[in-house]
N, C-alpha and C. Protein backbone atom coordinates (compact mmCIF):
# COMPACT_ATOMS: atom_id res chain seq x y z
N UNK A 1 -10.66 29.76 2.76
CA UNK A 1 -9.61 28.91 2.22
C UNK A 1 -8.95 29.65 1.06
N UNK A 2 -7.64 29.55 0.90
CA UNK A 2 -7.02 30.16 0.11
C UNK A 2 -6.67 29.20 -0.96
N UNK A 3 -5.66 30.05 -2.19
CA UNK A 3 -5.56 29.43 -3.22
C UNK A 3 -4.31 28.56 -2.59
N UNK A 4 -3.23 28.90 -2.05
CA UNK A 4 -1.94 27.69 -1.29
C UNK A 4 -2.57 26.81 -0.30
N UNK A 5 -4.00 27.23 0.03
CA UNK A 5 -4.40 26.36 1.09
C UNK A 5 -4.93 24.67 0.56
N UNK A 6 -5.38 25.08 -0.85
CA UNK A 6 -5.81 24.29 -1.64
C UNK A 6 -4.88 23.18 -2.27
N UNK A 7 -3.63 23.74 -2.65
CA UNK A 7 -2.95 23.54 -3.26
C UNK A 7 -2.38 21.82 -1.94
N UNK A 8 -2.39 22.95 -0.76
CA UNK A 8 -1.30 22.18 0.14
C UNK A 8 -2.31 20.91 0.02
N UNK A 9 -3.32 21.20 0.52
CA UNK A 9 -4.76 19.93 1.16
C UNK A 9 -4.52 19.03 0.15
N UNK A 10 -4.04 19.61 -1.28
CA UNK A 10 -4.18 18.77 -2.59
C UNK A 10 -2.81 17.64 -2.38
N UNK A 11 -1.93 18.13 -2.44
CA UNK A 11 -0.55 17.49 -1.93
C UNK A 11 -0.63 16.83 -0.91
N UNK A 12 -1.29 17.19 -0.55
CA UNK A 12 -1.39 15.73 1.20
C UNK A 12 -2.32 14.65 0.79
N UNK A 13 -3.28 15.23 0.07
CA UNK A 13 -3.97 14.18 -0.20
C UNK A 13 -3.29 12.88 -1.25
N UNK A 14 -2.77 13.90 -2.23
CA UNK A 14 -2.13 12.85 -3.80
C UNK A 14 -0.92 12.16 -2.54
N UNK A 15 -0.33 12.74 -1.82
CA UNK A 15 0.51 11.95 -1.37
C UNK A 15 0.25 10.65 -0.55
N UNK A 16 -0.63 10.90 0.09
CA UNK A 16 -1.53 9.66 0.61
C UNK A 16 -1.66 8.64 0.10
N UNK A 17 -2.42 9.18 -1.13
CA UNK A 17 -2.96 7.84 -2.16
C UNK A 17 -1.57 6.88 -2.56
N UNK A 18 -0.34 8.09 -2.84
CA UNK A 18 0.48 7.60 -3.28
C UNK A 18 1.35 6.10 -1.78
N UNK A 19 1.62 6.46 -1.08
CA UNK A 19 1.66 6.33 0.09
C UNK A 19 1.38 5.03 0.56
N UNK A 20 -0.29 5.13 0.47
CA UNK A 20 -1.32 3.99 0.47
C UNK A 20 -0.80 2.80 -0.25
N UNK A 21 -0.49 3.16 -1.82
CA UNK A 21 -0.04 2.24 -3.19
C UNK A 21 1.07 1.32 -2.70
N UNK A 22 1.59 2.39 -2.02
CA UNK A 22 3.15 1.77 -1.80
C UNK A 22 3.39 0.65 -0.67
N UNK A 23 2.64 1.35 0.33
CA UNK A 23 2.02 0.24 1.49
C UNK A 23 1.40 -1.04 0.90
N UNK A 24 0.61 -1.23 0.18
CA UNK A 24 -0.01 -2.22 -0.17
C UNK A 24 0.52 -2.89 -1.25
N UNK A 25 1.67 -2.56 -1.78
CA UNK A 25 3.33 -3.07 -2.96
C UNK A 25 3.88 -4.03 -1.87
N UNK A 26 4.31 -3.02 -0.40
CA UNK A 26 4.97 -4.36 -0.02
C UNK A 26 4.20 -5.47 0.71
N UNK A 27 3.13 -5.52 0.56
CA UNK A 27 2.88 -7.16 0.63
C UNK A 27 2.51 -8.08 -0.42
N UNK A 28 2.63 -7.35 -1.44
CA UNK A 28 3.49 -7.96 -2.85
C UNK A 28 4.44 -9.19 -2.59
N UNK A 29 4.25 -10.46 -2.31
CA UNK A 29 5.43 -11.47 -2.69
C UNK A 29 6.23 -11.67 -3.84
N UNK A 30 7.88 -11.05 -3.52
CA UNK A 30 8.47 -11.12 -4.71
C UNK A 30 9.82 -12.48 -4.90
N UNK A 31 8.94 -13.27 -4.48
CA UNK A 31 10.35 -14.33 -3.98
C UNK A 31 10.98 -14.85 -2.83
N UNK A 32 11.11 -13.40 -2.15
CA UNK A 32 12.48 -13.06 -1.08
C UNK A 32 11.54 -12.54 -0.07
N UNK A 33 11.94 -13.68 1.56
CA UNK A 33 11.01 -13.21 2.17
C UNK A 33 11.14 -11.79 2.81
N UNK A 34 9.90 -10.93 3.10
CA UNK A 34 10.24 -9.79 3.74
C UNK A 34 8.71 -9.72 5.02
N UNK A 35 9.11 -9.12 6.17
CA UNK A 35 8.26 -9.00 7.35
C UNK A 35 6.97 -8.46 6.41
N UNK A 36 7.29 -7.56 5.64
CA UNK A 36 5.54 -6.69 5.19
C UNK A 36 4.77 -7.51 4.44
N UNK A 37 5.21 -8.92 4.23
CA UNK A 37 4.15 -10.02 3.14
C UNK A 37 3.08 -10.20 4.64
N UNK A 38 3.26 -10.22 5.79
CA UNK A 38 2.41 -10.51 6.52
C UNK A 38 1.83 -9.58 8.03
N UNK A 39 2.69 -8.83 7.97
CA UNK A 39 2.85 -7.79 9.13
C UNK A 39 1.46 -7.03 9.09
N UNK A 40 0.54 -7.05 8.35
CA UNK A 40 -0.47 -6.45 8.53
C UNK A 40 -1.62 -7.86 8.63
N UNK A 41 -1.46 -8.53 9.17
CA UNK A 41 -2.46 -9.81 8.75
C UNK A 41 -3.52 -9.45 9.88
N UNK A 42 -4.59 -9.55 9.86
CA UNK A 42 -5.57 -9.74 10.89
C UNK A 42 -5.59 -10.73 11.72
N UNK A 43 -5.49 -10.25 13.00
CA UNK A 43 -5.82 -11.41 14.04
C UNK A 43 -6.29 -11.55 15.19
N UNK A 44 -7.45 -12.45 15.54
CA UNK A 44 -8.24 -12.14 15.77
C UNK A 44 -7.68 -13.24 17.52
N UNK A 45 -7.20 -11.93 18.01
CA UNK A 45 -6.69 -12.63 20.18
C UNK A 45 -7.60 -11.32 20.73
N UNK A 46 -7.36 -12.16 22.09
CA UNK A 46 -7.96 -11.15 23.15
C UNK A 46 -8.94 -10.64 22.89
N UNK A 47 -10.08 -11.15 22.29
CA UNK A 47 -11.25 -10.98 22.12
C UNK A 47 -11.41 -9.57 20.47
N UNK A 48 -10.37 -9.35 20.73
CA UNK A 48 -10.20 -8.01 19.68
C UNK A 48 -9.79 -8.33 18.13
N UNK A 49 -9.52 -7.63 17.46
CA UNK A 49 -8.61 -7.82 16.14
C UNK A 49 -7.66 -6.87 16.10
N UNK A 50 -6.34 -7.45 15.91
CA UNK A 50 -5.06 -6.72 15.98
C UNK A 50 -3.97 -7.30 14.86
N UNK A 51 -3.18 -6.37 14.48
CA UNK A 51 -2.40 -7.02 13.50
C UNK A 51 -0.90 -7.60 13.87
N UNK A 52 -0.94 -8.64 13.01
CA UNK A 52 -0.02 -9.77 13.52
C UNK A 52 1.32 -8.98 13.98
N UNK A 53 1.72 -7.78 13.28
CA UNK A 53 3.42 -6.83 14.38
C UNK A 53 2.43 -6.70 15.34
N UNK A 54 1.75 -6.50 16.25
CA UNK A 54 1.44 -6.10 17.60
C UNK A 54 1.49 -7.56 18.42
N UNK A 55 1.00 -8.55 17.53
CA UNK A 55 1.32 -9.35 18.56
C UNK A 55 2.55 -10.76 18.15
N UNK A 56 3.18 -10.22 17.45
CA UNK A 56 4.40 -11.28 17.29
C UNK A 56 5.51 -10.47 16.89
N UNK A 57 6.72 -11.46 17.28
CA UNK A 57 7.69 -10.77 16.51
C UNK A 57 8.38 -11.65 14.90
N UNK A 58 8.12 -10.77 13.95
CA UNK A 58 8.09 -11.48 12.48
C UNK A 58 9.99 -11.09 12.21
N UNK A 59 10.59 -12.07 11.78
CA UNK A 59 12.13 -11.95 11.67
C UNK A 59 12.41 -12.80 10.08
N UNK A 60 13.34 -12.26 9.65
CA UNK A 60 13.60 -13.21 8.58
C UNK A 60 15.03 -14.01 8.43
N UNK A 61 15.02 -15.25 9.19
CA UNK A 61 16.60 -15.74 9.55
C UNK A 61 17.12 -16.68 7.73
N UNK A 62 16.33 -16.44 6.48
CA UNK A 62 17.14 -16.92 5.79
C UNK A 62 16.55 -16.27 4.63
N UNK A 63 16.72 -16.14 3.43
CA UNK A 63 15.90 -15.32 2.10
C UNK A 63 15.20 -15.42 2.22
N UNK A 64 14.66 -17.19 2.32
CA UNK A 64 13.48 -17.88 1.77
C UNK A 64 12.48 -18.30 2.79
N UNK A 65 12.67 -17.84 4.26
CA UNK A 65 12.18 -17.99 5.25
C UNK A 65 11.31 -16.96 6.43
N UNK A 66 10.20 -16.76 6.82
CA UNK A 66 9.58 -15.95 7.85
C UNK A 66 9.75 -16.92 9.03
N UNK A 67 9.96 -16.20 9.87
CA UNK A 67 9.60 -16.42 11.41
C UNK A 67 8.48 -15.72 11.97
N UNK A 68 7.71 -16.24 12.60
CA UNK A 68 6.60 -15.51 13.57
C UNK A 68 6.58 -15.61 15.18
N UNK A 69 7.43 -15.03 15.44
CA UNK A 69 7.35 -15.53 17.50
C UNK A 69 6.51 -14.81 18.13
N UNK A 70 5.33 -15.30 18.69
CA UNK A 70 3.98 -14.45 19.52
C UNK A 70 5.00 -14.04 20.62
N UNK A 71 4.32 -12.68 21.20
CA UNK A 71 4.52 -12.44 22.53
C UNK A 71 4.20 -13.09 23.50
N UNK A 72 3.28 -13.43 22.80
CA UNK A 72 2.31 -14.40 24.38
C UNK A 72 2.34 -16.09 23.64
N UNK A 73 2.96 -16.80 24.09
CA UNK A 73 2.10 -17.97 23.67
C UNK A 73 1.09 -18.82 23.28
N UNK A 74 0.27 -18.19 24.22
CA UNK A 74 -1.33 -18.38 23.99
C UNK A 74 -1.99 -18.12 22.26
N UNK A 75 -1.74 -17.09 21.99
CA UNK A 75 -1.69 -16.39 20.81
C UNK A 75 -1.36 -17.58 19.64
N UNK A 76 -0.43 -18.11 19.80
CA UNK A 76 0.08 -18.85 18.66
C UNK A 76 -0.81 -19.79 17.48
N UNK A 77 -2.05 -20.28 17.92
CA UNK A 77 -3.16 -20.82 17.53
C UNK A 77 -3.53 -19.98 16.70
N UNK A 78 -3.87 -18.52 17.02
CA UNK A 78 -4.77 -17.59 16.42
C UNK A 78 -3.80 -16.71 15.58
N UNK A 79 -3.01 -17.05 15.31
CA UNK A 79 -2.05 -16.31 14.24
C UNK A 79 -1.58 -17.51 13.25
N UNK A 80 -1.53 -18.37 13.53
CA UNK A 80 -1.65 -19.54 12.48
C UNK A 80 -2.95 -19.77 12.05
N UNK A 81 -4.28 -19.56 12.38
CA UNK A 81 -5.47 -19.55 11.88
C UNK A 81 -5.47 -18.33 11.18
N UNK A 82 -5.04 -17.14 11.73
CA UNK A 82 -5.04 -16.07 10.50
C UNK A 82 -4.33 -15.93 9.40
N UNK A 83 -3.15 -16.69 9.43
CA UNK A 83 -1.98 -16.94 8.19
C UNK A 83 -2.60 -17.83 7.28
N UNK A 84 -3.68 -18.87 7.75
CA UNK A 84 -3.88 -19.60 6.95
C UNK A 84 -5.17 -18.72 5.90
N UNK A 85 -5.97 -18.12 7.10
CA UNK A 85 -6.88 -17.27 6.47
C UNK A 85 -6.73 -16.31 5.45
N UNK A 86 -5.59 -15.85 5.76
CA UNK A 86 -5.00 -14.84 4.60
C UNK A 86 -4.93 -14.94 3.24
N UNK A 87 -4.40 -14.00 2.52
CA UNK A 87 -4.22 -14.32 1.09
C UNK A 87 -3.08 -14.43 0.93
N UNK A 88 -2.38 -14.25 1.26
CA UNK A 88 -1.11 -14.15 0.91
C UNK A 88 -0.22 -16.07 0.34
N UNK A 89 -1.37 -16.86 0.81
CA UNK A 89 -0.56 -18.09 -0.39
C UNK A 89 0.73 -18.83 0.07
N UNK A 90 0.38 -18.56 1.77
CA UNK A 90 1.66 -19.49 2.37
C UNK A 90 1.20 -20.30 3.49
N UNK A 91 1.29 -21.89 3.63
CA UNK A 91 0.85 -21.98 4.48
C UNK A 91 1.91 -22.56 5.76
N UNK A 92 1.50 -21.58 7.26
CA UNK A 92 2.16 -22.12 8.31
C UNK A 92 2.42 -23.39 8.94
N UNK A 93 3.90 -23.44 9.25
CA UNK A 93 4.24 -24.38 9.62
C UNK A 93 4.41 -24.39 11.23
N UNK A 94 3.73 -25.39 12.14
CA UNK A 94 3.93 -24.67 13.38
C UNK A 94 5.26 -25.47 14.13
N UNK A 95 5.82 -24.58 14.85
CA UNK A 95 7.48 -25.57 15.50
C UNK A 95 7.31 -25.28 16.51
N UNK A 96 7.10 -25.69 17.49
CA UNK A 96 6.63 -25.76 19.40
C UNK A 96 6.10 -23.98 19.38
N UNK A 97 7.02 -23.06 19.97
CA UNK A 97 6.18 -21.54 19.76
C UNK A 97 6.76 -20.65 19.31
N UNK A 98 6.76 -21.12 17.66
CA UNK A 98 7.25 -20.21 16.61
C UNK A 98 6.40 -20.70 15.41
N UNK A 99 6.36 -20.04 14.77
CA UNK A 99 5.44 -20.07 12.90
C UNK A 99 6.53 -19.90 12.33
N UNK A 100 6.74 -21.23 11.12
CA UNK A 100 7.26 -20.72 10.23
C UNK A 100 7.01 -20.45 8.68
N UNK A 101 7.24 -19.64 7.72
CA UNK A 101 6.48 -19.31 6.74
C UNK A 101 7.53 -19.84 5.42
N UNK A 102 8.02 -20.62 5.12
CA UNK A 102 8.63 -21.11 3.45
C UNK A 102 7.96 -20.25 2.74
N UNK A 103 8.85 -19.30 2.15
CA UNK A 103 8.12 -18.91 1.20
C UNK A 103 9.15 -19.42 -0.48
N UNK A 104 7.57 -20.03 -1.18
CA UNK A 104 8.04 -20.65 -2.59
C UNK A 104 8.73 -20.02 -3.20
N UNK A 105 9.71 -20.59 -4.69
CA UNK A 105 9.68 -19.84 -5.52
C UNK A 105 8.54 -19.77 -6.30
N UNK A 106 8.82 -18.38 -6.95
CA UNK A 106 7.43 -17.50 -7.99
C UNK A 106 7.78 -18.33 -9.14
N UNK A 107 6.75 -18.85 -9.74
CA UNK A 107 6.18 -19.61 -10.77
C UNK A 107 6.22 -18.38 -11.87
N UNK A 108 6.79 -18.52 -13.26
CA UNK A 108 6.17 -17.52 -14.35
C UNK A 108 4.56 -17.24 -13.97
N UNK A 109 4.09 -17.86 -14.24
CA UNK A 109 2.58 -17.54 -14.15
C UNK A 109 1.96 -17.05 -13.36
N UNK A 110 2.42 -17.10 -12.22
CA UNK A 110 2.38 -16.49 -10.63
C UNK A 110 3.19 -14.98 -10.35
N UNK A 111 4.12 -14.73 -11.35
CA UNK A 111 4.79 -13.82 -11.48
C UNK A 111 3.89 -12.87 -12.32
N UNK A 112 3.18 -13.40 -13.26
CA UNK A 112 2.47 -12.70 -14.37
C UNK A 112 1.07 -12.10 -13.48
N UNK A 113 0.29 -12.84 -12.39
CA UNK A 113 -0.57 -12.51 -11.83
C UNK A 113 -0.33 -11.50 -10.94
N UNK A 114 1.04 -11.38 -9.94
CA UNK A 114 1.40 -10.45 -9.62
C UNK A 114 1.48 -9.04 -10.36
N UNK A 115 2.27 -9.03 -11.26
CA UNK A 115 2.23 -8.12 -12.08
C UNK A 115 0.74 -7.14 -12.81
N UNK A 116 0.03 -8.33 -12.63
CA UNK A 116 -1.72 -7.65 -13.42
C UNK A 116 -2.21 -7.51 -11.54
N UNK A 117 -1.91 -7.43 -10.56
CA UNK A 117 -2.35 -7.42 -10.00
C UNK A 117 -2.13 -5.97 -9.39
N UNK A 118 -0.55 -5.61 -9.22
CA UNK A 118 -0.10 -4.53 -9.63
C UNK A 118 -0.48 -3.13 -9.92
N UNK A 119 -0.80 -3.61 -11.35
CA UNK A 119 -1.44 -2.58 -12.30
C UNK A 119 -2.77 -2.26 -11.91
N UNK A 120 -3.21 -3.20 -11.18
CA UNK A 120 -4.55 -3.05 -10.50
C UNK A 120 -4.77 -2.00 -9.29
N UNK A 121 -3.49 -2.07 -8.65
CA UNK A 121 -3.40 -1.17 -7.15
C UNK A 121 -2.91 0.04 -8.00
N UNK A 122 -1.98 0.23 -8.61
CA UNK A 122 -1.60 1.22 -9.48
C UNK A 122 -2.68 2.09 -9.82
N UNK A 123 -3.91 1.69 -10.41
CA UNK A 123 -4.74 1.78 -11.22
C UNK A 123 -6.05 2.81 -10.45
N UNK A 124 -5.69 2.13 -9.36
CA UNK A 124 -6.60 2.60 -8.24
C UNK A 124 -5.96 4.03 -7.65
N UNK A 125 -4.80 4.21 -7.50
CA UNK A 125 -4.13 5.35 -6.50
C UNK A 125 -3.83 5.90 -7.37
N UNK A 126 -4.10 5.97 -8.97
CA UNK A 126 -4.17 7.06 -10.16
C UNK A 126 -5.79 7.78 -9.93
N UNK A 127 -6.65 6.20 -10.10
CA UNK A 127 -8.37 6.96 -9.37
C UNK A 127 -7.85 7.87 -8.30
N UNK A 128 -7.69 7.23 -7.66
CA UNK A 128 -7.40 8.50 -6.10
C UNK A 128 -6.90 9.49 -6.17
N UNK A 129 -5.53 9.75 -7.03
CA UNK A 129 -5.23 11.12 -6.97
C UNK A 129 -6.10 12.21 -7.64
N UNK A 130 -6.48 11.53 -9.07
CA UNK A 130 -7.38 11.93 -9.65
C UNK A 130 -8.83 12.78 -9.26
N UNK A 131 -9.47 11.99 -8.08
CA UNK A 131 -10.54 12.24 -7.31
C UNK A 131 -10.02 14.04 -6.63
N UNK A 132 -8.81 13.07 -5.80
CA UNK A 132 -8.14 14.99 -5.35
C UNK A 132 -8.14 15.69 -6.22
N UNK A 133 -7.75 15.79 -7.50
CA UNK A 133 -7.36 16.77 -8.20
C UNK A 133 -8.79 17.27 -8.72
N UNK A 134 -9.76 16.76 -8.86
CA UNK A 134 -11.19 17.09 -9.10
C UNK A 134 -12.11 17.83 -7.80
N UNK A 135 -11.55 17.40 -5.95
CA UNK A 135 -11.95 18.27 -5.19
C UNK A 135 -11.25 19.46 -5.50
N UNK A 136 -9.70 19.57 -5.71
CA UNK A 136 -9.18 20.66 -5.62
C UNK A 136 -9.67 21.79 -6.49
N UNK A 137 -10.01 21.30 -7.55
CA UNK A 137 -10.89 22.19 -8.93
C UNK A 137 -11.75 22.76 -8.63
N UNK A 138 -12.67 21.71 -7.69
CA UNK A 138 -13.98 22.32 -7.63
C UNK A 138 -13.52 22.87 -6.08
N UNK A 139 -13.02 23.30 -5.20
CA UNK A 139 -12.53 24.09 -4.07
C UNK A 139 -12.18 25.53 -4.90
N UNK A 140 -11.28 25.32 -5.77
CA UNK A 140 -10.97 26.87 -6.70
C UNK A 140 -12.26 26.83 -7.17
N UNK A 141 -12.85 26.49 -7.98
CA UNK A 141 -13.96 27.18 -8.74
C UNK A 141 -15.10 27.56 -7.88
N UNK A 142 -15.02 27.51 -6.08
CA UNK A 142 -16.05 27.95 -5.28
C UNK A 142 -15.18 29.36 -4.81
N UNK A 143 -14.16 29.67 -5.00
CA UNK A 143 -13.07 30.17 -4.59
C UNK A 143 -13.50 31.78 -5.46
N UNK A 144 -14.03 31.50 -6.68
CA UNK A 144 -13.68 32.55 -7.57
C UNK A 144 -15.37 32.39 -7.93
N UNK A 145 -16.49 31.24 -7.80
CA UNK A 145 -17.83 32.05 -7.43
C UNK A 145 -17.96 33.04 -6.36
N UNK A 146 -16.72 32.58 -5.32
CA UNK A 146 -17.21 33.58 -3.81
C UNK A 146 -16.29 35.12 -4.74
N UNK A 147 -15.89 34.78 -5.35
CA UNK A 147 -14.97 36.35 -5.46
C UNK A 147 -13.51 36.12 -4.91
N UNK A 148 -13.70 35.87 -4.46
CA UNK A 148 -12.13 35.31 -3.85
C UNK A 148 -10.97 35.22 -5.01
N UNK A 149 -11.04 34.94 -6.08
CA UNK A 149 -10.20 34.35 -6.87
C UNK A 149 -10.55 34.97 -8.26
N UNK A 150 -9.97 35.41 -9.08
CA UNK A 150 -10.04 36.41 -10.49
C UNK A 150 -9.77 34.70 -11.72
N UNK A 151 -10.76 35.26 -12.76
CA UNK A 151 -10.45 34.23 -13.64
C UNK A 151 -8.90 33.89 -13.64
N UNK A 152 -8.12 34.98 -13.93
CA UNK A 152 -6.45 34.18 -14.18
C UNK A 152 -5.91 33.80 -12.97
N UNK A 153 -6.24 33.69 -11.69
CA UNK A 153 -5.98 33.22 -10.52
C UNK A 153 -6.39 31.67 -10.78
N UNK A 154 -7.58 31.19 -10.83
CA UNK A 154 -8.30 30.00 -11.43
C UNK A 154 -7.37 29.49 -12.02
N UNK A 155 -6.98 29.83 -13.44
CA UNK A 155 -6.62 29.47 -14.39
C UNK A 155 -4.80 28.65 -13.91
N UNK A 156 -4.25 30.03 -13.29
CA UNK A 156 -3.12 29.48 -12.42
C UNK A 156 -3.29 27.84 -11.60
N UNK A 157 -4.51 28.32 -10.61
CA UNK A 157 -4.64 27.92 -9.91
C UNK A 157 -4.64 26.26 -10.36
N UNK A 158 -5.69 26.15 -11.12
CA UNK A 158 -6.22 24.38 -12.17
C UNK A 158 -4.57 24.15 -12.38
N UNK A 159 -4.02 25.00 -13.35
CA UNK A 159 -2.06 24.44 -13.89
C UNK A 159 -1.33 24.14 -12.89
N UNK A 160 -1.23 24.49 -11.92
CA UNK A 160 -0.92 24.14 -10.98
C UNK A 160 -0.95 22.90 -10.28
N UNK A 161 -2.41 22.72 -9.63
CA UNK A 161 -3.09 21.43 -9.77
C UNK A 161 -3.11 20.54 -10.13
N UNK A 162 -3.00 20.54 -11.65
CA UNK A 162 -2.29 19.29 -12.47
C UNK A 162 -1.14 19.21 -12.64
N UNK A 163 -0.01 20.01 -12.70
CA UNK A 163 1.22 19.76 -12.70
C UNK A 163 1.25 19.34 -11.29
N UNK A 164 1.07 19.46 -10.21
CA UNK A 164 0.65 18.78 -8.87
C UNK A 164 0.28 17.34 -9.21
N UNK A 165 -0.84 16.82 -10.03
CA UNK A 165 -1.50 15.58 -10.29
C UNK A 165 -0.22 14.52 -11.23
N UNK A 166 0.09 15.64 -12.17
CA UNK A 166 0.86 14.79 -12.78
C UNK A 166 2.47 14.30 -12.04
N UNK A 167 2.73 14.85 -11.51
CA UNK A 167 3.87 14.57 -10.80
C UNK A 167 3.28 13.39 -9.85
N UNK A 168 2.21 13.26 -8.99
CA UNK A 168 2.34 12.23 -8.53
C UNK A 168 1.82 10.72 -9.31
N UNK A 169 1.00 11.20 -10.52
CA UNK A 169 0.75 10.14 -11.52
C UNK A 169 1.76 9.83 -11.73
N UNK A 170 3.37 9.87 -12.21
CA UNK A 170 4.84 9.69 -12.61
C UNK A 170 4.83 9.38 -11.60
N UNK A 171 5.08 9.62 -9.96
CA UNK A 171 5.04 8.79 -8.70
C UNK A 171 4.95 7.51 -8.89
N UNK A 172 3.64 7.17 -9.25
CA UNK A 172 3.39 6.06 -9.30
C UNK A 172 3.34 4.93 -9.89
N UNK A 173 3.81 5.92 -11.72
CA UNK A 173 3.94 5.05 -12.88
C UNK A 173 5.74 4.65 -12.71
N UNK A 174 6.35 5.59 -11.53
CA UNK A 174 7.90 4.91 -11.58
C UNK A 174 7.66 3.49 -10.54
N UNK A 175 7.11 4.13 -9.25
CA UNK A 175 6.80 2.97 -8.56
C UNK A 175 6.47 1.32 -8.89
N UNK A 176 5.11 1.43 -9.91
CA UNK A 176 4.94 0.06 -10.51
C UNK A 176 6.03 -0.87 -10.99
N UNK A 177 6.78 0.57 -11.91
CA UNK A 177 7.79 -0.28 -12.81
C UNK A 177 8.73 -0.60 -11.73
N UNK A 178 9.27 0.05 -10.93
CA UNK A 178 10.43 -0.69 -9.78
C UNK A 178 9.95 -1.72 -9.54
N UNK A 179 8.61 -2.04 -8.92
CA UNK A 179 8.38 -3.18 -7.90
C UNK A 179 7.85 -4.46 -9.33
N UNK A 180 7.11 -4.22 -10.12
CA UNK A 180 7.32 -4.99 -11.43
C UNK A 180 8.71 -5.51 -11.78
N UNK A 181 9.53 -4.74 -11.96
CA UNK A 181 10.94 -5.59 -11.75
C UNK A 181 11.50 -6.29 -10.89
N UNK A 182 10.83 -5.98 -9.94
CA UNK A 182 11.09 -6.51 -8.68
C UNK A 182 10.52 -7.72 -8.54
N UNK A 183 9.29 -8.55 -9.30
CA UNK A 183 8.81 -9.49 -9.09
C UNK A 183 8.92 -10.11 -10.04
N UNK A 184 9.15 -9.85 -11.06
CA UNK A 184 9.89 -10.24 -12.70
C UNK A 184 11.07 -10.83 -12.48
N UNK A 185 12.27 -9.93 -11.66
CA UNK A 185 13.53 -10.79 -11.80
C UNK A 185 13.61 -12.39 -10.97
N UNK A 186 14.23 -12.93 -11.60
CA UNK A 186 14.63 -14.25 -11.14
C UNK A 186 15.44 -14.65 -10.41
């Protein structure tokens, strides 16, 4: 393994985490309905568990409104038992074979929990990049026990690394603040 080989593995990884953060932002309820508050819901048809886009189609015909239309009819039971199961804090309304989802307005206080909740996923995909940037260290510093790598290669190598880390830490400290505003405004 080389010193760019490291570098790259490192960047795929911070990007991931970053990635991950962002995935799990949009099922963030910010008011305004959007397909990703529920598009990953578990549900449990056909003997299997599959997520609710595979087996419905989720549409949003007004701000404040989800639609859920199963492919199959049958289905419709078991995707309203998983909506209810969920966290997400909405409960289905069923209309012959469609779900529909009202979604409330955000309460200050409900807005404020979002927000610490946030900082919480945030908090985590800073751990994560972090973790990379500590394999990547210790990948160079096996790099230059094998000989492979001269102290100022290392030395490159770590600055690098973290200017790598820190760029996606700023990733993610811009990210929060967008979607924080995003659940803040009124």
């Amino acid at each position: 393994m080389s010193s760019e080989d490291i570098l790259l593995e490192a960047e795929m990884a911070m990007e991931k985490s970053v990635d991950y953060m962002v995935h799990e932002f949009a099922a963030i309820r910010t008011g305004k309905a959007s397909p990703a508050l529920v598009e990953n819901v578990d549900v449990q048809a056909y003997g299997s568990s599959m997520k609710l886009k595979q087996v419905a189609l989720i549409t949003t015909p007004e701000p404040r409104l989800l639609v859920v239309q199963p492919f199959d009819a049958g289905t419709l039971h078991d995707i309203e038992k998983a909506l209810k199961e969920s966290k997400i804090g909405i409960m289905p309304l069923v209309d012959g074979k469609i779900i529909r989802l009202p979604i409330p307005e955000l309460s200050e206080e409900r807005r404020k929990d979002l927000v610490r909740s946030l900082g919480k996923m945030a908090e985590e995909a800073r751990v994560r990049v972090r973790a990379n940037r500590r394999a990547a260290m210790d990948d160079a510093k096996k790099l230059k026990t094998g000989g492979t790598l001269t102290e100022d290669g290392l030395r490159d190598l770590e600055d690098a690394v973290q200017k790598l880390t820190d760029r996606f830490v700023k990733s993610i400290d811009d990210q929060v603040r967008h979607k924080e505003a995003e659940v803040m405004k009124v």
